[in-house]
Protein backbone atom coordinates (compact mmCIF):
# COMPACT_ATOMS: atom_id res chain seq x y z
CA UNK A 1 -37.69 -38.47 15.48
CA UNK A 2 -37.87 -35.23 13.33
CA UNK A 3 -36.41 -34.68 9.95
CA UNK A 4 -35.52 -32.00 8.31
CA UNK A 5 -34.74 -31.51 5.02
CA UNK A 6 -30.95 -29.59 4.63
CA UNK A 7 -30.74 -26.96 2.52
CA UNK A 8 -28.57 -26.92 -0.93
CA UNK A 9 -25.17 -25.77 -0.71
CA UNK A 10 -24.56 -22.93 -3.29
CA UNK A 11 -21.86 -23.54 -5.55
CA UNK A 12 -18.39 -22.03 -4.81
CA UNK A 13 -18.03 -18.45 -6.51
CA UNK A 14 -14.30 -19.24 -7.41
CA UNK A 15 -12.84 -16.42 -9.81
CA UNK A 16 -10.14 -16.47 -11.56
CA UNK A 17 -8.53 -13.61 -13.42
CA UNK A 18 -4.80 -14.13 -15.23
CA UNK A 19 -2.27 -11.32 -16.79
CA UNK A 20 -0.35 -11.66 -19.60
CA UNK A 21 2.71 -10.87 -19.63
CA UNK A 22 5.16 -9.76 -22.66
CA UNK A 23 8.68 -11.26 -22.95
CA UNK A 24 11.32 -9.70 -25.29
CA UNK A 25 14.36 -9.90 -26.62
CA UNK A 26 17.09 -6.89 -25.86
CA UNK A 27 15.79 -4.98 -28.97
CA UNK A 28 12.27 -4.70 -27.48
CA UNK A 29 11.25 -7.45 -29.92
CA UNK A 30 8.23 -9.72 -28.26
CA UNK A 31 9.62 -13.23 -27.70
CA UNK A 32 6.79 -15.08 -25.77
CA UNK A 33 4.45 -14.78 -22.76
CA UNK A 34 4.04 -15.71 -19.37
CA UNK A 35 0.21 -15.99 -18.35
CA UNK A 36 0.43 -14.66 -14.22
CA UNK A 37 -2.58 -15.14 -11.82
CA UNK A 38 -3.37 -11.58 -11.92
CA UNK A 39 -2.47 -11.29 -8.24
CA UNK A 40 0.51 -13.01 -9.14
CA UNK A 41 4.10 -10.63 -7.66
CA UNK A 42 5.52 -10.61 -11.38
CA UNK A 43 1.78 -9.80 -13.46
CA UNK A 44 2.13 -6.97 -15.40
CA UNK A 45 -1.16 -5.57 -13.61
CA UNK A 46 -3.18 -3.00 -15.46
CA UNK A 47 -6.42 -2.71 -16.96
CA UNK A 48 -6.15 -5.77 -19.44
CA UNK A 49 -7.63 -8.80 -16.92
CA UNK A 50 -7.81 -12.12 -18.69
CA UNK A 51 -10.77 -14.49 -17.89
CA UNK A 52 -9.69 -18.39 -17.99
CA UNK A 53 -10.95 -18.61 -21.56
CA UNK A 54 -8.95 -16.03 -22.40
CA UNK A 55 -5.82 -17.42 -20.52
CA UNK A 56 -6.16 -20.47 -22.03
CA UNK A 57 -6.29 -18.81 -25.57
CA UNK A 58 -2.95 -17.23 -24.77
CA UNK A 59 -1.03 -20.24 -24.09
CA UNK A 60 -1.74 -21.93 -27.02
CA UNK A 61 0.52 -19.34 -29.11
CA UNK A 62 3.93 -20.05 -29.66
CA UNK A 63 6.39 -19.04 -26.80
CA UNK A 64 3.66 -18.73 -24.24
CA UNK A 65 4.41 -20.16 -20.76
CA UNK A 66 2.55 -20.07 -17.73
CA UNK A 67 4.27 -18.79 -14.68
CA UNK A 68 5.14 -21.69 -11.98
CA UNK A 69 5.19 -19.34 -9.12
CA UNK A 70 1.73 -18.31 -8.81
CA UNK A 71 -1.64 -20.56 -9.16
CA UNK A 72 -1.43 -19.91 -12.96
CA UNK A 73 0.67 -23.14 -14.31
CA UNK A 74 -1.30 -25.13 -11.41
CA UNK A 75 -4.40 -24.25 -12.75
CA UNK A 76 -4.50 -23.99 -16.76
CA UNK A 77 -1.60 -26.40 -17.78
CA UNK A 78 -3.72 -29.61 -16.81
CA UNK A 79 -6.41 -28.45 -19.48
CA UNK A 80 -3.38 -28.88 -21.75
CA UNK A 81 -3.15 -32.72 -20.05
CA UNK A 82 0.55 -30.87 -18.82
CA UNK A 83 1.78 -31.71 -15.39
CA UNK A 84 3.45 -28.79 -13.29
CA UNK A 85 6.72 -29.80 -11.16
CA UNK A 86 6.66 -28.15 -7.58
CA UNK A 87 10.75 -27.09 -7.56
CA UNK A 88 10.51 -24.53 -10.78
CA UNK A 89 9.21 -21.56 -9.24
CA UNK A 90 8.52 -19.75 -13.30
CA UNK A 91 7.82 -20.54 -16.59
C-alpha cells in the first residue's frame, strides 16, 4: 500500500468590503447610517470602500444600522453578540 502525504489546503481568500451609507432628515441633516455590503443594491457605491474593521467602527456610532438585505447585518452584527431576524429585509 502507498501513501501519500495530501497537500495543505490554502486558506479561503474571503473579502469583504462594506459602504456606508448617510441617512438624513428632510433638511439634509445626517440622522444615522446604514453599513451596505458594498455590492449591496442600496450602497451608496463610490470610491470610499470600508474594510470590516472599518465597518465595524461605523456601527458603533449612534444611529448606525446595518442593512438586513444584503450580507452586511449577517455578517458584522454577531461581533456585536446581535442576532439578525430573516423577515426584515433593512436596517
Amino acid at each position: 500500500m502507498v501513501t501519500r502525504r495530501l497537500r495543505p489546503s490554502e486558506p479561503p481568500q474571503a473579502t469583504w468590503a462594506f459602504a456606508m451609507q448617510r441617512v438624513t432628515n428632510g433638511r439634509g441633516r445626517v440622522t444615522g447610517t446604514i453599513v451596505h455590503e458594498y455590492e449591496c443594491e442600496d450602497s451608496p457605491r463610490g470610491p470610499s470602500e470600508l474594510d470590516a474593521m472599518q465597518a465595524l467602527d461605523a456601527l458603533v456610532q449612534p444611529g448606525a444600522k446595518a442593512c438586513k438585505k444584503c450580507d452586511a447585518a449577517r455578517v458584522l452584527e454577531p461581533v456585536f453578540g446581535r442576532t439578525v431576524p430573516d423577515d426584515d429585509e433593512h436596517a
